[in-house]
Protein backbone atom coordinates (compact mmCIF):
# COMPACT_ATOMS: atom_id res chain seq x y z
CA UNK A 1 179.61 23.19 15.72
CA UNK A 2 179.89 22.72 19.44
CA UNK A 3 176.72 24.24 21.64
CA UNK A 4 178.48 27.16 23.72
CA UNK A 5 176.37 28.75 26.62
CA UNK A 6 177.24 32.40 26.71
CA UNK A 7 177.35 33.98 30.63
CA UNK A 8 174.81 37.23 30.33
CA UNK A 9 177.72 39.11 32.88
CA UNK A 10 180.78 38.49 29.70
CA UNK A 11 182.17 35.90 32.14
CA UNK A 12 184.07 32.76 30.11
CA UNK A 13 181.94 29.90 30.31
CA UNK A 14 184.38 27.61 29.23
CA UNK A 15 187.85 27.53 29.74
CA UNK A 16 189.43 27.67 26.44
CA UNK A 17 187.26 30.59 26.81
CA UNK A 18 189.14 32.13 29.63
CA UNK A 19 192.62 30.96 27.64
CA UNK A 20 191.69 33.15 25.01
CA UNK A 21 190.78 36.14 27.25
CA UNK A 22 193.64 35.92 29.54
CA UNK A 23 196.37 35.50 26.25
CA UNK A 24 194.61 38.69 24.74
CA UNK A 25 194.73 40.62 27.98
CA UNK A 26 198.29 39.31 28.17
CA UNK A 27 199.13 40.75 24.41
CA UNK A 28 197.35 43.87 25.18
CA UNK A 29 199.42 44.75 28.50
CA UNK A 30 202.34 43.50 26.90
CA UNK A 31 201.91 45.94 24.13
CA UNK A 32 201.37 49.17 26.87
CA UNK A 33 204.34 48.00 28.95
CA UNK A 34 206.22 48.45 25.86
CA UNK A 35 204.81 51.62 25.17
CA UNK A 36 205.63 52.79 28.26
CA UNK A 37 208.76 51.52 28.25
CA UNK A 38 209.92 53.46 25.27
CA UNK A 39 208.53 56.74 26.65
CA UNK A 40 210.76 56.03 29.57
CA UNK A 41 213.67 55.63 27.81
CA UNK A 42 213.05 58.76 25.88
CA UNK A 43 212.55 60.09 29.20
CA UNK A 44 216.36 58.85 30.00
CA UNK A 45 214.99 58.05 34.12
CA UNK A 46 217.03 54.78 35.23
CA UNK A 47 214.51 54.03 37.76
CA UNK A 48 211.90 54.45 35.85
CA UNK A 49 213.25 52.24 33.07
CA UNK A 50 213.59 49.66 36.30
CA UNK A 51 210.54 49.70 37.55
CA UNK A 52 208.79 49.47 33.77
CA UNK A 53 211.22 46.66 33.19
CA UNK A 54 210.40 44.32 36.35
CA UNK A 55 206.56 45.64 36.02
CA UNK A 56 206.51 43.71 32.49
CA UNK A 57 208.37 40.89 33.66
CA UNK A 58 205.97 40.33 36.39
CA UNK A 59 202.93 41.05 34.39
CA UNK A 60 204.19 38.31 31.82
CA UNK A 61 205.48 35.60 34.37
CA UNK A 62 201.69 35.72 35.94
CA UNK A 63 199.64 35.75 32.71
CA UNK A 64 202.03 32.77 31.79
CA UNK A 65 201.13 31.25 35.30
CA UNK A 66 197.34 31.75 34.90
CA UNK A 67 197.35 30.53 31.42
CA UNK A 68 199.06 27.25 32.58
CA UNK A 69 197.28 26.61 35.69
CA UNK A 70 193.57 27.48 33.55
CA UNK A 71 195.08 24.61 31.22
CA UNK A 72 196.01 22.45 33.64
CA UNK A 73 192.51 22.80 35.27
CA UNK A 74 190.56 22.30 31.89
CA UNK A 75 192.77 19.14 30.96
CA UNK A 76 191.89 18.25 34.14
CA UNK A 77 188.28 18.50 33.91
CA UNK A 78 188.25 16.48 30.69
CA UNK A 79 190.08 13.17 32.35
CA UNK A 80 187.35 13.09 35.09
CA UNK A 81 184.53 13.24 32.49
């Protein structure tokens, strides 16, 4: 069992740590954006439905940006050690 220093403000102090965080925050906004998206097209408003639609795409294409580059960095880390 690896020794993992906990930060006392909830900050990741590793980052497979922060991996983890940002793919749950991903899954989590994913999840409302789909929510929201069904209540909008209940709601029958085009632009809503647009706006919901490139919101989620957005939201996705940067969590999958930070999650690569925070992978990138870590990999990184671990050649110059």
């Amino acid at each position: 069992m690896a020794y993992n220093q906990q930060s006392a403000f909830g900050v990741p102090s590793t980052w497979e740590e922060l991996n983890a965080d940002v793919i749950a925050c991903l899954f989590t906004v994913t999840l409302l954006i789909g929510a929201v998206s069904l209540a909008s097209m209940a709601g029958g408003d085009p632009e809503t439905m647009v706006a919901v639609a490139v919101t989620g795409i957005a939201v996705v294409l940067l969590g999958t940006a930070l999650i690569r580059l925070s992978e990138y960095l870590r990999t990184a880390e671990s050649l110059t050690h």
